[in-house]
Protein backbone atom coordinates (compact mmCIF):
# COMPACT_ATOMS: atom_id res chain seq x y z
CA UNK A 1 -15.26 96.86 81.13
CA UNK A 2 -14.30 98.93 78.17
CA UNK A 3 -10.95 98.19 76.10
CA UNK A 4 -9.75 101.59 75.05
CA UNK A 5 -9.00 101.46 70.63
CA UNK A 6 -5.34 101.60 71.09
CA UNK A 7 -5.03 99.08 73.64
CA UNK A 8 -7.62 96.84 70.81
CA UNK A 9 -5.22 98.14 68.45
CA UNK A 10 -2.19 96.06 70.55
CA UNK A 11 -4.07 93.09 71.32
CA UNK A 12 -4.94 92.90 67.75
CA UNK A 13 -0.80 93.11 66.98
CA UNK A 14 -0.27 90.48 69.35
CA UNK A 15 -2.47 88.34 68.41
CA UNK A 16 -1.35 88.31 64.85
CA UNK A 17 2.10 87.90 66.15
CA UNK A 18 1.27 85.00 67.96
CA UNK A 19 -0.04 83.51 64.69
CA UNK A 20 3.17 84.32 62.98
CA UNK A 21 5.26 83.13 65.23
CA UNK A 22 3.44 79.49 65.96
CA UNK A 23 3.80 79.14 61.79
CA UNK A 24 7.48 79.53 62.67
CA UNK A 25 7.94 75.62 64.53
CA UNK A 26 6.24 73.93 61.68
CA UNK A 27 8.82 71.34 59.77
CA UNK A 28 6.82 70.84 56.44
CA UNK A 29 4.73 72.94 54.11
CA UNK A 30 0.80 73.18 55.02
CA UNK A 31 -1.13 70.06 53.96
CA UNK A 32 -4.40 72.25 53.45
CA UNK A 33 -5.61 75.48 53.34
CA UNK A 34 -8.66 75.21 55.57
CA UNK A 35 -9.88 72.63 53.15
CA UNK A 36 -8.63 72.86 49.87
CA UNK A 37 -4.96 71.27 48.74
CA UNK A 38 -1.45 72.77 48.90
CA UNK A 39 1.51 71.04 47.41
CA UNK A 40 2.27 70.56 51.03
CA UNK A 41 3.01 66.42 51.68
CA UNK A 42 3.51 64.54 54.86
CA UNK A 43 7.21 63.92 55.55
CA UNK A 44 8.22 59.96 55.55
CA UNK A 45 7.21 57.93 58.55
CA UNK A 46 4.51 60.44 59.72
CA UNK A 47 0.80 60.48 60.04
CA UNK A 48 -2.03 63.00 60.78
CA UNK A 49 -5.48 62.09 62.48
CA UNK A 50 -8.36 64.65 61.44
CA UNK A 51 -11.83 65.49 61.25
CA UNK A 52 -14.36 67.29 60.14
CA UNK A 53 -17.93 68.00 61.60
CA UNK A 54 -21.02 69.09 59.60
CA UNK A 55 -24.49 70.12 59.88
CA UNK A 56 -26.80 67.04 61.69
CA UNK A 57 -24.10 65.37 63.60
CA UNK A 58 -22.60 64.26 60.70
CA UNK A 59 -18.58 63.77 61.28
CA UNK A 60 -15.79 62.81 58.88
CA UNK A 61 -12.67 61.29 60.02
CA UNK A 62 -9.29 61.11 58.56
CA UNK A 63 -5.82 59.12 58.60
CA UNK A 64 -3.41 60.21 56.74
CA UNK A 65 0.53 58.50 56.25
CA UNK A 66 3.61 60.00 54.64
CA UNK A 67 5.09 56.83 52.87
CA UNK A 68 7.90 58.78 51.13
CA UNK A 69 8.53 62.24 51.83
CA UNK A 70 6.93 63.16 48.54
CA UNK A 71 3.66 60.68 48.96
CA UNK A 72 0.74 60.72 51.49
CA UNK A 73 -2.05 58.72 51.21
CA UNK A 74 -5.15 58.76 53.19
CA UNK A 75 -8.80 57.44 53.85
CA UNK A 76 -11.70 58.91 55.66
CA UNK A 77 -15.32 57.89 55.51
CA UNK A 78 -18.22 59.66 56.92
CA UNK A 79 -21.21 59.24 59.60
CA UNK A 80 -24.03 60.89 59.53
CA UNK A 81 -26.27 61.69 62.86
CA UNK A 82 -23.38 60.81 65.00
CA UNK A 83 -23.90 63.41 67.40
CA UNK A 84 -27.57 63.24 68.35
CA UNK A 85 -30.68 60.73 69.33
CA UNK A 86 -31.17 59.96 65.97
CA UNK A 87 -29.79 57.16 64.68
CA UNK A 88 -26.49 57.32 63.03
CA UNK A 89 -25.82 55.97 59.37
CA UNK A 90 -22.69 55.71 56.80
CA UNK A 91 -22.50 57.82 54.30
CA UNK A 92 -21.48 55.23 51.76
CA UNK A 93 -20.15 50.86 52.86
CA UNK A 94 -16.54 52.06 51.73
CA UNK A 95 -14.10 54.15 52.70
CA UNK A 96 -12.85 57.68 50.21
CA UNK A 97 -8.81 57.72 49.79
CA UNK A 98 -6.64 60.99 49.58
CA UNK A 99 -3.39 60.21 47.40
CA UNK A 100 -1.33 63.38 47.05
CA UNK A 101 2.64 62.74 45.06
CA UNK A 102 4.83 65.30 44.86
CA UNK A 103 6.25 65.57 41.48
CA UNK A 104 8.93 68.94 42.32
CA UNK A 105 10.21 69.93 45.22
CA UNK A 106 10.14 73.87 45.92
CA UNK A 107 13.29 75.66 45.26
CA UNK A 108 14.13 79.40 45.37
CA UNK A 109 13.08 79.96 41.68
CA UNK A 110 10.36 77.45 41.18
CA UNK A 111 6.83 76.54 43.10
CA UNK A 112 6.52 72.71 44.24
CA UNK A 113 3.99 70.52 42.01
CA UNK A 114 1.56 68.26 43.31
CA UNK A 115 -0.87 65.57 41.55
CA UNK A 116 -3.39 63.88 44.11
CA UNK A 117 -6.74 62.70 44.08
CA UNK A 118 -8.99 63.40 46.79
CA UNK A 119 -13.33 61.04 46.41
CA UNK A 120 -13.97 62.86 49.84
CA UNK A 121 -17.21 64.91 49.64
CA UNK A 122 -18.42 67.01 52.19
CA UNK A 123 -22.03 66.51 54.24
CA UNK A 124 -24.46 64.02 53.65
CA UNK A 125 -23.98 61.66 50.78
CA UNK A 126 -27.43 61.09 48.59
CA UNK A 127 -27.99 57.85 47.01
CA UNK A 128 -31.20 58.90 44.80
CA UNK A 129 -32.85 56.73 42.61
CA UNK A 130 -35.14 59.28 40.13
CA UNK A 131 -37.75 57.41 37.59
CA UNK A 132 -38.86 59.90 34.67
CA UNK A 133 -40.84 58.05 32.05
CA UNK A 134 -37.76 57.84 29.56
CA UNK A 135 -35.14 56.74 32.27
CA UNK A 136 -34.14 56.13 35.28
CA UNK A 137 -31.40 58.44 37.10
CA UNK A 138 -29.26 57.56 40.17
CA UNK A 139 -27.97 60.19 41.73
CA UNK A 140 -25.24 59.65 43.83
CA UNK A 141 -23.42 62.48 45.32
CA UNK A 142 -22.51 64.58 48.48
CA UNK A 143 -24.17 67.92 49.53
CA UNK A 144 -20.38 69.50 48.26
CA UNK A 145 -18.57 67.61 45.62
CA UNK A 146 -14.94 65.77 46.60
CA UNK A 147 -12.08 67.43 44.87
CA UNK A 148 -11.39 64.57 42.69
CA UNK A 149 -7.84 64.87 40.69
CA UNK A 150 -6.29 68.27 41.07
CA UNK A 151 -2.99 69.99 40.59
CA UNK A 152 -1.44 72.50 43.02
CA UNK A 153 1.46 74.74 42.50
CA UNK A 154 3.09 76.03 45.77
CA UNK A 155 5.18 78.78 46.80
CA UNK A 156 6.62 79.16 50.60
CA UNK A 157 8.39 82.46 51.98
CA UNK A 158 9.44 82.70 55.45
CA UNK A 159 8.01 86.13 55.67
CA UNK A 160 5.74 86.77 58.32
CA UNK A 161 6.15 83.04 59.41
CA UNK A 162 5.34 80.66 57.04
CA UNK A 163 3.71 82.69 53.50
CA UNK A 164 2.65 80.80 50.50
CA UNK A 165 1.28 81.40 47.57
CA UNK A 166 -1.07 78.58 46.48
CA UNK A 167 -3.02 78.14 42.81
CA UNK A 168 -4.51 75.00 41.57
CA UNK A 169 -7.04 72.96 39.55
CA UNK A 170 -9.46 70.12 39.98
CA UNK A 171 -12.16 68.14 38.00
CA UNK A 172 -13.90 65.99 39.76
CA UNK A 173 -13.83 63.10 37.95
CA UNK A 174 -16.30 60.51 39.56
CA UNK A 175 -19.17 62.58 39.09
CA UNK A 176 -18.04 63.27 35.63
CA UNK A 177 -17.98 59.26 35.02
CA UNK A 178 -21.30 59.13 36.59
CA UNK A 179 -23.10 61.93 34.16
CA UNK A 180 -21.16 60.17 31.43
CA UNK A 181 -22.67 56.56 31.94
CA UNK A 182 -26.43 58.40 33.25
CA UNK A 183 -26.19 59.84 29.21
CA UNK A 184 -25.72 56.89 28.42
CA UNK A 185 -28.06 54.71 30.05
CA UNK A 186 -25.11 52.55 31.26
CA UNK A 187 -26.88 51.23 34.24
């Protein structure tokens, strides 16, 4: 069966409507961007239950609770293997957090502002120990760093359903601790 290009042309409309439109019904900002933060919060009194699969079976759950209706925190952790016959392993003995605060609220003139702090890597998590003749280096890091402390600005139009505009900045800061004290020799 062939589709003919202006009925692809409709389904193509439709489908985009469809996105539009189920944008419409949300109450509250996006929380995420696929995976990278919005100044988007949980309202007060809710919670979200994610996760997130990766290469190897690994699989990284995540609870999340709106305390106020400008803070959310949350903690994952991660499994490696867990879909498999291997055996499955943690990727570290404790859990990573999410804390995201909401410092301005959006308004008609101005973007909202968030501060948060999110330790949650991505993939497998390496815990290396390297022995070069001068020192010894621990390396202890995922396969994709965790956002660390970041700062969003976000912008929300009800154009097209629910339009944003979305810039921010990170430094993740745990790995930046860990070079620091590996420079160091703090171990």
């Amino acid at each position: 069966m062939t589709i003919s290009p202006s009925n692809k042309n409709l389904l193509i409309i439709i489908l985009l409507l469809h996105i539009c439109w189920s944008q419409m019904a949300q109450t509250y900002p996006p929380l995420n961007l696929v995976s990278i933060p919005t100044a988007g919060t949980l309202p007060r009194g809710t919670y979200t239950i994610e996760a997130l699969l990766s290469k190897n079976g690994g699989f990284t759950p995540k609870l999340s609770v709106g305390f106020t209706d400008n803070f959310s925190f949350g903690v994952s952790f991660g499994v490696q293997k867990l879909i498999g016959n291997d055996s499955l392993y943690f990727n570290k003995n404790t859990p990573e957090i999410q804390i995201k605060y909401r410092v301005f609220e959006e308004s008609q003139s101005m973007p909202a502002l968030v501060y948060g702090l999110d330790t949650q890597g991505r993939g497998t998590y390496t815990d290396t120990l390297i022995s070069n003749p001068d020192s010894i280096i621990t390396i202890n890091r995922y396969e994709q760093k965790a956002w660390g402390m970041y700062l969003v600005f976000s912008k929300n139009w009800s154009f097209l359903g629910n339009l944003g505009l979305h810039v921010g900045l990170c430094k993740s800061i745990l790995y930046a601790v860990l070079n620091f004290c590996q420079q160091r020799k703090f171990h």
